[in-house]
PDB file of N, CA and C in Angstrom:
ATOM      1  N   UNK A   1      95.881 124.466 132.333  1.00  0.00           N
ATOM      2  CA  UNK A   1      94.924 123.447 131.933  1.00  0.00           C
ATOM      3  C   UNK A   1      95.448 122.723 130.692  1.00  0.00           C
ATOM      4  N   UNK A   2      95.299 121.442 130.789  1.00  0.00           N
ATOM      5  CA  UNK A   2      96.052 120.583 129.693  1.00  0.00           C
ATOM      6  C   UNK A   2      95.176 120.266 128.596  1.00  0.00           C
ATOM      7  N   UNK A   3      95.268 120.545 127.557  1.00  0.00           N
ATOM      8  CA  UNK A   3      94.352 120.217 126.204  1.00  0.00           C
ATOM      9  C   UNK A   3      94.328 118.749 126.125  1.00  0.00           C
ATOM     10  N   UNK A   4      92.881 118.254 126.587  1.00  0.00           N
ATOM     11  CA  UNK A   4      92.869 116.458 126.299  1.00  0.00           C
ATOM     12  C   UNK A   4      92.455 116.454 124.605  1.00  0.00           C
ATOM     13  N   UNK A   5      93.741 115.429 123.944  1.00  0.00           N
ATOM     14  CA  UNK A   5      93.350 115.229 122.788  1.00  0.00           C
ATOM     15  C   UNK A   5      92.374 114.078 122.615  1.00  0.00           C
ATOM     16  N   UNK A   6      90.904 114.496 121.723  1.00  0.00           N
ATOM     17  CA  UNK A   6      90.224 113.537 121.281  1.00  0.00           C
ATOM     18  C   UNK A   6      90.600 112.804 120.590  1.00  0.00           C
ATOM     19  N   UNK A   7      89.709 111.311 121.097  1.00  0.00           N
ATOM     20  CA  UNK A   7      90.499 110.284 120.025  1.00  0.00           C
ATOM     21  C   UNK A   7      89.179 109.862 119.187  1.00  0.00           C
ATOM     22  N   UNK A   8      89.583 109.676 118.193  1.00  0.00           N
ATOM     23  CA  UNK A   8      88.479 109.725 117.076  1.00  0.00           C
ATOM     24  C   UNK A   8      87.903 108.342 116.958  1.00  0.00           C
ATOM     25  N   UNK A   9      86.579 107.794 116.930  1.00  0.00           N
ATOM     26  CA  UNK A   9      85.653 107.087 117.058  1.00  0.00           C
ATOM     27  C   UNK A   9      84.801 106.091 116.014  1.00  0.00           C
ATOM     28  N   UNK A  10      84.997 105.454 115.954  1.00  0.00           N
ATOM     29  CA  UNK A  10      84.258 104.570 114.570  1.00  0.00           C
ATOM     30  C   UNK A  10      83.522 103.148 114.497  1.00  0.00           C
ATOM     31  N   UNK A  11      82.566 103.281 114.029  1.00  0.00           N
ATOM     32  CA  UNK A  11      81.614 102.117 114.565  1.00  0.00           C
ATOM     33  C   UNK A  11      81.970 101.008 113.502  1.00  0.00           C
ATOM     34  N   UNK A  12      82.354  99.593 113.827  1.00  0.00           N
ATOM     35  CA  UNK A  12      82.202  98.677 113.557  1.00  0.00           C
ATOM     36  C   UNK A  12      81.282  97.979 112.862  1.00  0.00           C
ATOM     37  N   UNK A  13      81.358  97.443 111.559  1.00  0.00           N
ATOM     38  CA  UNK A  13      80.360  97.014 110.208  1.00  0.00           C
ATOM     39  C   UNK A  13      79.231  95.757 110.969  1.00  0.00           C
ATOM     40  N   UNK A  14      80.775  94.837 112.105  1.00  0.00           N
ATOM     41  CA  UNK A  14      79.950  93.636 111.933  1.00  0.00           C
ATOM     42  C   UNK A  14      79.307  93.795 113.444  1.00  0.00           C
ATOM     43  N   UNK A  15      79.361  94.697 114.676  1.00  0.00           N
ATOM     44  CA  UNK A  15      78.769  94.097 115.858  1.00  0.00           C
ATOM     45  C   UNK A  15      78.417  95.896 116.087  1.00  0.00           C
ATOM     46  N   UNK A  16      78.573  96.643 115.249  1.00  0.00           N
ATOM     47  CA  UNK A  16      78.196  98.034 115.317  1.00  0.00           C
ATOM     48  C   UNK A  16      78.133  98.976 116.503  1.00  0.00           C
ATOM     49  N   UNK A  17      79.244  98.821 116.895  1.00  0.00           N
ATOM     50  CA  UNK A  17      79.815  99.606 118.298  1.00  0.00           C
ATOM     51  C   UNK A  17      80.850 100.188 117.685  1.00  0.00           C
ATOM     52  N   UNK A  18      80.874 101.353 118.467  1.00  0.00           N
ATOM     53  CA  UNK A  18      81.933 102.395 118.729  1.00  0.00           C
ATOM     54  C   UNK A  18      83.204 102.366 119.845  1.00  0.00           C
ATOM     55  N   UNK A  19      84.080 102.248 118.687  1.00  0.00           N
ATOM     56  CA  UNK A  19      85.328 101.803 119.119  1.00  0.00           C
ATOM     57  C   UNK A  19      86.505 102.985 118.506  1.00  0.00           C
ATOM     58  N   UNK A  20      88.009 103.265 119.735  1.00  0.00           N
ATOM     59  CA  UNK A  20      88.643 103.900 119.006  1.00  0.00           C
ATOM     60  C   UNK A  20      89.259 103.630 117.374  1.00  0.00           C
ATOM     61  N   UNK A  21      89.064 104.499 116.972  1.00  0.00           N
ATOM     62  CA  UNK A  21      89.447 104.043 115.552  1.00  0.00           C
ATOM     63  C   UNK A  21      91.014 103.076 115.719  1.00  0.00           C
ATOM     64  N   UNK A  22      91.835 103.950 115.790  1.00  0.00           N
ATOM     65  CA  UNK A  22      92.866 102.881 116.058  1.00  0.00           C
ATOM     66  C   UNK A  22      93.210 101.331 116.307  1.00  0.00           C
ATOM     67  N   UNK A  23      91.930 101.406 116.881  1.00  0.00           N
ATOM     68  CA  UNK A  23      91.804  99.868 117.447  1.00  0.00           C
ATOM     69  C   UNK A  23      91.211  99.103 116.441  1.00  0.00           C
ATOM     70  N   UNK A  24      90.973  99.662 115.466  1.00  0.00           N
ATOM     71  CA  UNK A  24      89.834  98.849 114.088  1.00  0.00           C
ATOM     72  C   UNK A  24      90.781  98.931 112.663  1.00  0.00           C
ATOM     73  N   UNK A  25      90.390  97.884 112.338  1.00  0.00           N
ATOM     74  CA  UNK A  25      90.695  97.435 110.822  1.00  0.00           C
ATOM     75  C   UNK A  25      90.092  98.229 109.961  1.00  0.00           C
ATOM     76  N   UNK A  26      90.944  99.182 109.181  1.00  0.00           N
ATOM     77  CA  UNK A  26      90.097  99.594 107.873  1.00  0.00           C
ATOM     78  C   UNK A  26      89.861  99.441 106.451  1.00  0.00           C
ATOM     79  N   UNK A  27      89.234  98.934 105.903  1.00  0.00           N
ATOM     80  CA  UNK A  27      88.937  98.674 104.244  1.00  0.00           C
ATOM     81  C   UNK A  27      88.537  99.745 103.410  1.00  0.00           C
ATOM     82  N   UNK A  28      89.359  99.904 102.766  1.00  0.00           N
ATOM     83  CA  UNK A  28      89.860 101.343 102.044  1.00  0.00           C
ATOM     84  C   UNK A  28      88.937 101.123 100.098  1.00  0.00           C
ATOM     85  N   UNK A  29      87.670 101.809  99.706  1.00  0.00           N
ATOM     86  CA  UNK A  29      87.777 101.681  98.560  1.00  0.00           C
ATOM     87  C   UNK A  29      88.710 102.904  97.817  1.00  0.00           C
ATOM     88  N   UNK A  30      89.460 102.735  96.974  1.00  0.00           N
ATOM     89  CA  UNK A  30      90.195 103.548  96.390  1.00  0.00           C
ATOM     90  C   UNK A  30      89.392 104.480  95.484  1.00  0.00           C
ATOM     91  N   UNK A  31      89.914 105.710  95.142  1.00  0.00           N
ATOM     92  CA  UNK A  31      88.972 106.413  93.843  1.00  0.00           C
ATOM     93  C   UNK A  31      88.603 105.545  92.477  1.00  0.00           C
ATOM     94  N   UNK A  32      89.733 104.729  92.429  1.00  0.00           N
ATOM     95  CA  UNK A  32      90.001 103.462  91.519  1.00  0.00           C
ATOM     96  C   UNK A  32      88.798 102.612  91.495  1.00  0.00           C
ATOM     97  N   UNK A  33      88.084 102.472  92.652  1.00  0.00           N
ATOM     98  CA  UNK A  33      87.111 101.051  92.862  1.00  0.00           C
ATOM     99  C   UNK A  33      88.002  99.944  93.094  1.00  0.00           C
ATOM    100  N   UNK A  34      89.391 100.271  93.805  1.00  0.00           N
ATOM    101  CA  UNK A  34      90.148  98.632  94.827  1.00  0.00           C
ATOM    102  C   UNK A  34      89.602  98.747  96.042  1.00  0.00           C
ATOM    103  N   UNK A  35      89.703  97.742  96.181  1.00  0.00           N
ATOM    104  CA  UNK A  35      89.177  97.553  97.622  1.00  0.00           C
ATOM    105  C   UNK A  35      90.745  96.898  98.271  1.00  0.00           C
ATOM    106  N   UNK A  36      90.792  97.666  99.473  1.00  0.00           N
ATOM    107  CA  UNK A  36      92.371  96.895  99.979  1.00  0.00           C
ATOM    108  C   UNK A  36      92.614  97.233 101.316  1.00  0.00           C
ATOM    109  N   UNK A  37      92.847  96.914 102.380  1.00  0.00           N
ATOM    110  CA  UNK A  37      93.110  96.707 103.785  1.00  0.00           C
ATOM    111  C   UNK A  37      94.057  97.734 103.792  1.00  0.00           C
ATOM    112  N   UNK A  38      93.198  99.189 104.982  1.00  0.00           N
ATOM    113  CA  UNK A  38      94.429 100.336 104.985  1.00  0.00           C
ATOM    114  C   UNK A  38      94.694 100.199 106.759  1.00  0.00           C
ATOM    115  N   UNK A  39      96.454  99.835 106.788  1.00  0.00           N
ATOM    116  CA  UNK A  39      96.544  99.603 108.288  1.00  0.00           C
ATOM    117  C   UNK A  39      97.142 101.475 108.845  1.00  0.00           C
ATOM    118  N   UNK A  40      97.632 101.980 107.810  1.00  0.00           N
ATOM    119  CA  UNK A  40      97.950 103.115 108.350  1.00  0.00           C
ATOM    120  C   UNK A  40      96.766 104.519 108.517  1.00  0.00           C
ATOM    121  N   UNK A  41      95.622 104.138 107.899  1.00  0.00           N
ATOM    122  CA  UNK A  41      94.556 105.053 108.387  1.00  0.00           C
ATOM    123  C   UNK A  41      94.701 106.028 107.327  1.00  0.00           C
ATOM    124  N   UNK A  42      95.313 106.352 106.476  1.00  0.00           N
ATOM    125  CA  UNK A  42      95.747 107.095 105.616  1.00  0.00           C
ATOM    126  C   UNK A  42      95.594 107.071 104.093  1.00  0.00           C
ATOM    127  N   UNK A  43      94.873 105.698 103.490  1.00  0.00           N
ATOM    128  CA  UNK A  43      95.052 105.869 102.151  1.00  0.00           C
ATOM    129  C   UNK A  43      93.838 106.449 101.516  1.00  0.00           C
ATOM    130  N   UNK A  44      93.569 107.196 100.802  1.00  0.00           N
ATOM    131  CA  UNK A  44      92.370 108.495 100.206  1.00  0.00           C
ATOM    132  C   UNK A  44      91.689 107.034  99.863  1.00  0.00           C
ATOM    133  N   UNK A  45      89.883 107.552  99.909  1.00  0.00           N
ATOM    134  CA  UNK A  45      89.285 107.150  99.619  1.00  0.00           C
ATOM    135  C   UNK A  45      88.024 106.452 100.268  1.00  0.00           C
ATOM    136  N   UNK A  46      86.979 105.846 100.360  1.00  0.00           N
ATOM    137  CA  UNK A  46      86.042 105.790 101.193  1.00  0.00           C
ATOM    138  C   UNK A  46      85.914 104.674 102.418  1.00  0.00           C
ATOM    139  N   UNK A  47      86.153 104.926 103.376  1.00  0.00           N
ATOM    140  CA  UNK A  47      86.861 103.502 104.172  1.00  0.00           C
ATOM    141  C   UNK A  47      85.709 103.017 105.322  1.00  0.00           C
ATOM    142  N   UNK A  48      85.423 102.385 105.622  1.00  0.00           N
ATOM    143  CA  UNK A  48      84.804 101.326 106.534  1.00  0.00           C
ATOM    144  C   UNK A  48      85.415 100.514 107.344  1.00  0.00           C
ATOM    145  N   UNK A  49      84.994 100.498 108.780  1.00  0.00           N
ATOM    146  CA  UNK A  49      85.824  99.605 109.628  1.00  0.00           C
ATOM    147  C   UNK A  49      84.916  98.380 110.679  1.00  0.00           C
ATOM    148  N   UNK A  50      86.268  97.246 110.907  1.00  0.00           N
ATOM    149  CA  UNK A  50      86.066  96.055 111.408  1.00  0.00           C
ATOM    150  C   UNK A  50      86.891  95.679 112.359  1.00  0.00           C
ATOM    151  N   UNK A  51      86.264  95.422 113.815  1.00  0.00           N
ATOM    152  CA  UNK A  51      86.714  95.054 115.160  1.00  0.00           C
ATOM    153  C   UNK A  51      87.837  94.107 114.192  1.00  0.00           C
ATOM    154  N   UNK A  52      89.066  93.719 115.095  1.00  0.00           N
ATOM    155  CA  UNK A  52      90.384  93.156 114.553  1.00  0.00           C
ATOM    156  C   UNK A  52      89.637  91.798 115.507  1.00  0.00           C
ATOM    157  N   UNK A  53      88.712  90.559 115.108  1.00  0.00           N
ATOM    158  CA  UNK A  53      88.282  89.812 115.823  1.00  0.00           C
ATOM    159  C   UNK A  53      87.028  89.048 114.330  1.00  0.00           C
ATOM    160  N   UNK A  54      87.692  87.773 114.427  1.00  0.00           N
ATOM    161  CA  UNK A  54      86.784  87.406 113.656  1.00  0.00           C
ATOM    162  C   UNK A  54      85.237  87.222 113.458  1.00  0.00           C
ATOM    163  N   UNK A  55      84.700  87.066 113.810  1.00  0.00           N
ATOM    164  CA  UNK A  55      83.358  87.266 114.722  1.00  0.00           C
ATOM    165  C   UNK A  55      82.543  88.739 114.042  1.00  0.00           C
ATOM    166  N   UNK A  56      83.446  89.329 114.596  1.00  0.00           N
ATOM    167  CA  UNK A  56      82.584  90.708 113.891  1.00  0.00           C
ATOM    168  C   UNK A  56      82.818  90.423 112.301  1.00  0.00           C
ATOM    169  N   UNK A  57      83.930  89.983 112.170  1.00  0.00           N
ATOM    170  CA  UNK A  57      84.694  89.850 110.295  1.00  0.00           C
ATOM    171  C   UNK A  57      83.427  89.009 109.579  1.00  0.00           C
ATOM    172  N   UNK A  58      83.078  87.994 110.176  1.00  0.00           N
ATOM    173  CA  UNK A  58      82.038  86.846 109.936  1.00  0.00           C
ATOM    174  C   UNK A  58      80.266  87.619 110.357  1.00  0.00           C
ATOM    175  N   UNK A  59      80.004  88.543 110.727  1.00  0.00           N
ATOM    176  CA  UNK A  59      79.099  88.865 111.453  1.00  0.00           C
ATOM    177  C   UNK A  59      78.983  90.214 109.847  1.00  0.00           C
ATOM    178  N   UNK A  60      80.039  90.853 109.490  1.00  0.00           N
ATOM    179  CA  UNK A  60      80.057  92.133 108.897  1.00  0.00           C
ATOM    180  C   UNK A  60      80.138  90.872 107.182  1.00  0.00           C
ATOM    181  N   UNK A  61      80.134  90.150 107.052  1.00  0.00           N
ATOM    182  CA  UNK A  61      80.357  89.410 105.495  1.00  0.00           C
ATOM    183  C   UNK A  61      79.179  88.661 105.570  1.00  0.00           C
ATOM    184  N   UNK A  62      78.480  88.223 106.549  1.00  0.00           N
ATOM    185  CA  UNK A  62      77.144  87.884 106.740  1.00  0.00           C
ATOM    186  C   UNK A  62      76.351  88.873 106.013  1.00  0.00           C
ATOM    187  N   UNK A  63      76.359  89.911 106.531  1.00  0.00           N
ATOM    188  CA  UNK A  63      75.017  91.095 106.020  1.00  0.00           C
ATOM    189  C   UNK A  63      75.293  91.661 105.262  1.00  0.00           C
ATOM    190  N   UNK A  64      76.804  91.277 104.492  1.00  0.00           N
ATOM    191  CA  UNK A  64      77.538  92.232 103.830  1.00  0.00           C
ATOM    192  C   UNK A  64      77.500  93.662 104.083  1.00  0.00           C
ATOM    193  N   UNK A  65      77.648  94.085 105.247  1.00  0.00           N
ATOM    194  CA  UNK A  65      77.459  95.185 105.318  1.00  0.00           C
ATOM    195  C   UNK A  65      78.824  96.353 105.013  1.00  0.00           C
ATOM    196  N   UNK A  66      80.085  95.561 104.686  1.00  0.00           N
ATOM    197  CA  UNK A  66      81.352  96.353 104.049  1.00  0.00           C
ATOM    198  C   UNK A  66      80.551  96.007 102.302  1.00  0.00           C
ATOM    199  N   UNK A  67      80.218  95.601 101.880  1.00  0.00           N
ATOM    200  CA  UNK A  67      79.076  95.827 100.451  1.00  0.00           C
ATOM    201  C   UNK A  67      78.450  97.092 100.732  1.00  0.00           C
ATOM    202  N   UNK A  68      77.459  97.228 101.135  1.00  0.00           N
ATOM    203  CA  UNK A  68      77.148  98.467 101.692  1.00  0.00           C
ATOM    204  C   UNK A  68      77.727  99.586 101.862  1.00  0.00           C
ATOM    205  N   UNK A  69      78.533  99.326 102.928  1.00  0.00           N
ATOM    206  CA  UNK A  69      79.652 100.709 103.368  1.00  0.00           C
ATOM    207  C   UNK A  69      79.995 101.204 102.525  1.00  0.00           C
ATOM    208  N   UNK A  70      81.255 100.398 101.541  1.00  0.00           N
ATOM    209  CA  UNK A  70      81.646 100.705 100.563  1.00  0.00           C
ATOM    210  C   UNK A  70      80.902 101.069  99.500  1.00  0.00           C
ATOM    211  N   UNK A  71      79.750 100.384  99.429  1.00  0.00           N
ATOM    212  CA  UNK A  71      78.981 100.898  97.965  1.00  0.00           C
ATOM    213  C   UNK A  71      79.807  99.938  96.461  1.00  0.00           C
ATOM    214  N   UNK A  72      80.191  98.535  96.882  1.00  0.00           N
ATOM    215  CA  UNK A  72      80.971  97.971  95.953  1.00  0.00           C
ATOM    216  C   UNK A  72      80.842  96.473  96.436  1.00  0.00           C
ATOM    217  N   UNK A  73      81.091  95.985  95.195  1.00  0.00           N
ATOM    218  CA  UNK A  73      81.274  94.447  95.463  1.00  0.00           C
ATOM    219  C   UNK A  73      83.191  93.930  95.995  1.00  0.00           C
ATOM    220  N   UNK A  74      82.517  93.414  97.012  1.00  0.00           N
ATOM    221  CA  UNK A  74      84.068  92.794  97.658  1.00  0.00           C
ATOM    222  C   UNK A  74      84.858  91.673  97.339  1.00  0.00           C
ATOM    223  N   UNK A  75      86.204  92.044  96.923  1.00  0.00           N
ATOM    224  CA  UNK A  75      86.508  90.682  96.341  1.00  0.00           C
ATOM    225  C   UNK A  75      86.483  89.189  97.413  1.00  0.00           C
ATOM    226  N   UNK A  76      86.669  87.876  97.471  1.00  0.00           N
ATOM    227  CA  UNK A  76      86.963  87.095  98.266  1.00  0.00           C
ATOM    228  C   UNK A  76      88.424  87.680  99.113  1.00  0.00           C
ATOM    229  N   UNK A  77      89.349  87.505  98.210  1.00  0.00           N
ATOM    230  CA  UNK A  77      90.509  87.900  98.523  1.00  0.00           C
ATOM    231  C   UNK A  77      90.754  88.861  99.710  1.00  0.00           C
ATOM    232  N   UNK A  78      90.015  90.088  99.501  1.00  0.00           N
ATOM    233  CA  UNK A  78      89.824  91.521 100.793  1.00  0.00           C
ATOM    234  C   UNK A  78      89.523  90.324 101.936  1.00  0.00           C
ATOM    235  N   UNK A  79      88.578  89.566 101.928  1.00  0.00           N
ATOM    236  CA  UNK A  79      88.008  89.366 103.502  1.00  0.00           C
ATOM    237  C   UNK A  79      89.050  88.184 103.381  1.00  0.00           C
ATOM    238  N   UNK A  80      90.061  87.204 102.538  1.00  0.00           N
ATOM    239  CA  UNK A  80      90.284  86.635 103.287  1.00  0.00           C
ATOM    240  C   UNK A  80      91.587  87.148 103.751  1.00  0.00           C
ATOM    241  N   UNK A  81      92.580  88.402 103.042  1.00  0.00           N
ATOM    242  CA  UNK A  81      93.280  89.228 103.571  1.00  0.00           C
ATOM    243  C   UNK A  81      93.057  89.202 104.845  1.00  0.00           C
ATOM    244  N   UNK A  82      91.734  90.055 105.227  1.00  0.00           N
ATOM    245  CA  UNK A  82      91.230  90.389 106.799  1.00  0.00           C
ATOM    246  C   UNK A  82      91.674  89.470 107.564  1.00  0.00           C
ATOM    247  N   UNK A  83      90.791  87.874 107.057  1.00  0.00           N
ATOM    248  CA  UNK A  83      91.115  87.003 108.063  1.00  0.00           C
ATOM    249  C   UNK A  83      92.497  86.784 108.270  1.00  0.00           C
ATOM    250  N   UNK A  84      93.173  86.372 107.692  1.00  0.00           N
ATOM    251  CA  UNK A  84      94.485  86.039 107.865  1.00  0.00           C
ATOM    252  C   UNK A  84      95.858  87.612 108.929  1.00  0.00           C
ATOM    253  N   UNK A  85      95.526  88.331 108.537  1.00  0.00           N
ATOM    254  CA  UNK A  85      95.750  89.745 109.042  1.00  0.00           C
ATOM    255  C   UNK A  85      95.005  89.496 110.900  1.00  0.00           C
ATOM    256  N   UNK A  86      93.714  89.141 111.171  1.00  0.00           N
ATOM    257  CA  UNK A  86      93.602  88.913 112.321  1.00  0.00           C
ATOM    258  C   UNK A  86      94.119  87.709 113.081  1.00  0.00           C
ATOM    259  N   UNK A  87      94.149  86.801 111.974  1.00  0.00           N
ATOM    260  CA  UNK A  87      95.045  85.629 113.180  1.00  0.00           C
ATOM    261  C   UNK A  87      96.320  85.761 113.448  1.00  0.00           C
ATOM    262  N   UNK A  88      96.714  86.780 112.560  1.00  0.00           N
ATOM    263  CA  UNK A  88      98.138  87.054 113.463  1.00  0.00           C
ATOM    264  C   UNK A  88      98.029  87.913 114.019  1.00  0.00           C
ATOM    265  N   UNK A  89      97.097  88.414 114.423  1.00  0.00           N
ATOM    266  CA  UNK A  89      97.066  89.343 115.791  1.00  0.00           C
ATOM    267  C   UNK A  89      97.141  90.698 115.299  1.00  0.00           C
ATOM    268  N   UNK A  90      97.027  91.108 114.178  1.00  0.00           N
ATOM    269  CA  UNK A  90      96.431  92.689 113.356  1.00  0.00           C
ATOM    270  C   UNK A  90      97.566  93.068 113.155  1.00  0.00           C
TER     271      UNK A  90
END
């Protein structure tokens, strides 16, 4: 019998579906209080994620709900990182 590995699951800020993580953008606050776009899934600290699709990006800065997540004020810069990061295709 073959061990199926789970793939780990994470709901989306701006259209709040559950999606493989992998497939999502994550915004990383640091212990620091930076806020900074983590593509490797890996950098310590409290992270929140966003469908790689503007729409949700515009849908999740609407309600601010990465304000929320994070528990911090977001710079301009982070979301327009995001955007620019999704039009080239993540």
């Amino acid at each position: 019998m073959q061990k199926v590995k789970k793939i780990p699951q994470r709901q989306c800020v701006g259209c709040r579906e559950m999606k493989d993580k992998r497939a999502l953008i994550r915004a990383v606050k640091s212990p620091q209080g930076e806020v900074s776009l983590d593509f490797t899934g890996k950098k310590p600290g409290r992270g929140a994620y966003v469908c790689p699709n503007s729409e949700c990006l515009k849908r999740a800065r609407k309600s601010r709900a990465l304000e929320r997540a994070l528990d911090t004020a977001i710079p301009e810069s982070v979301y327009e990182e995001m955007e620019k990061e999704m039009a080239n295709g993540g």
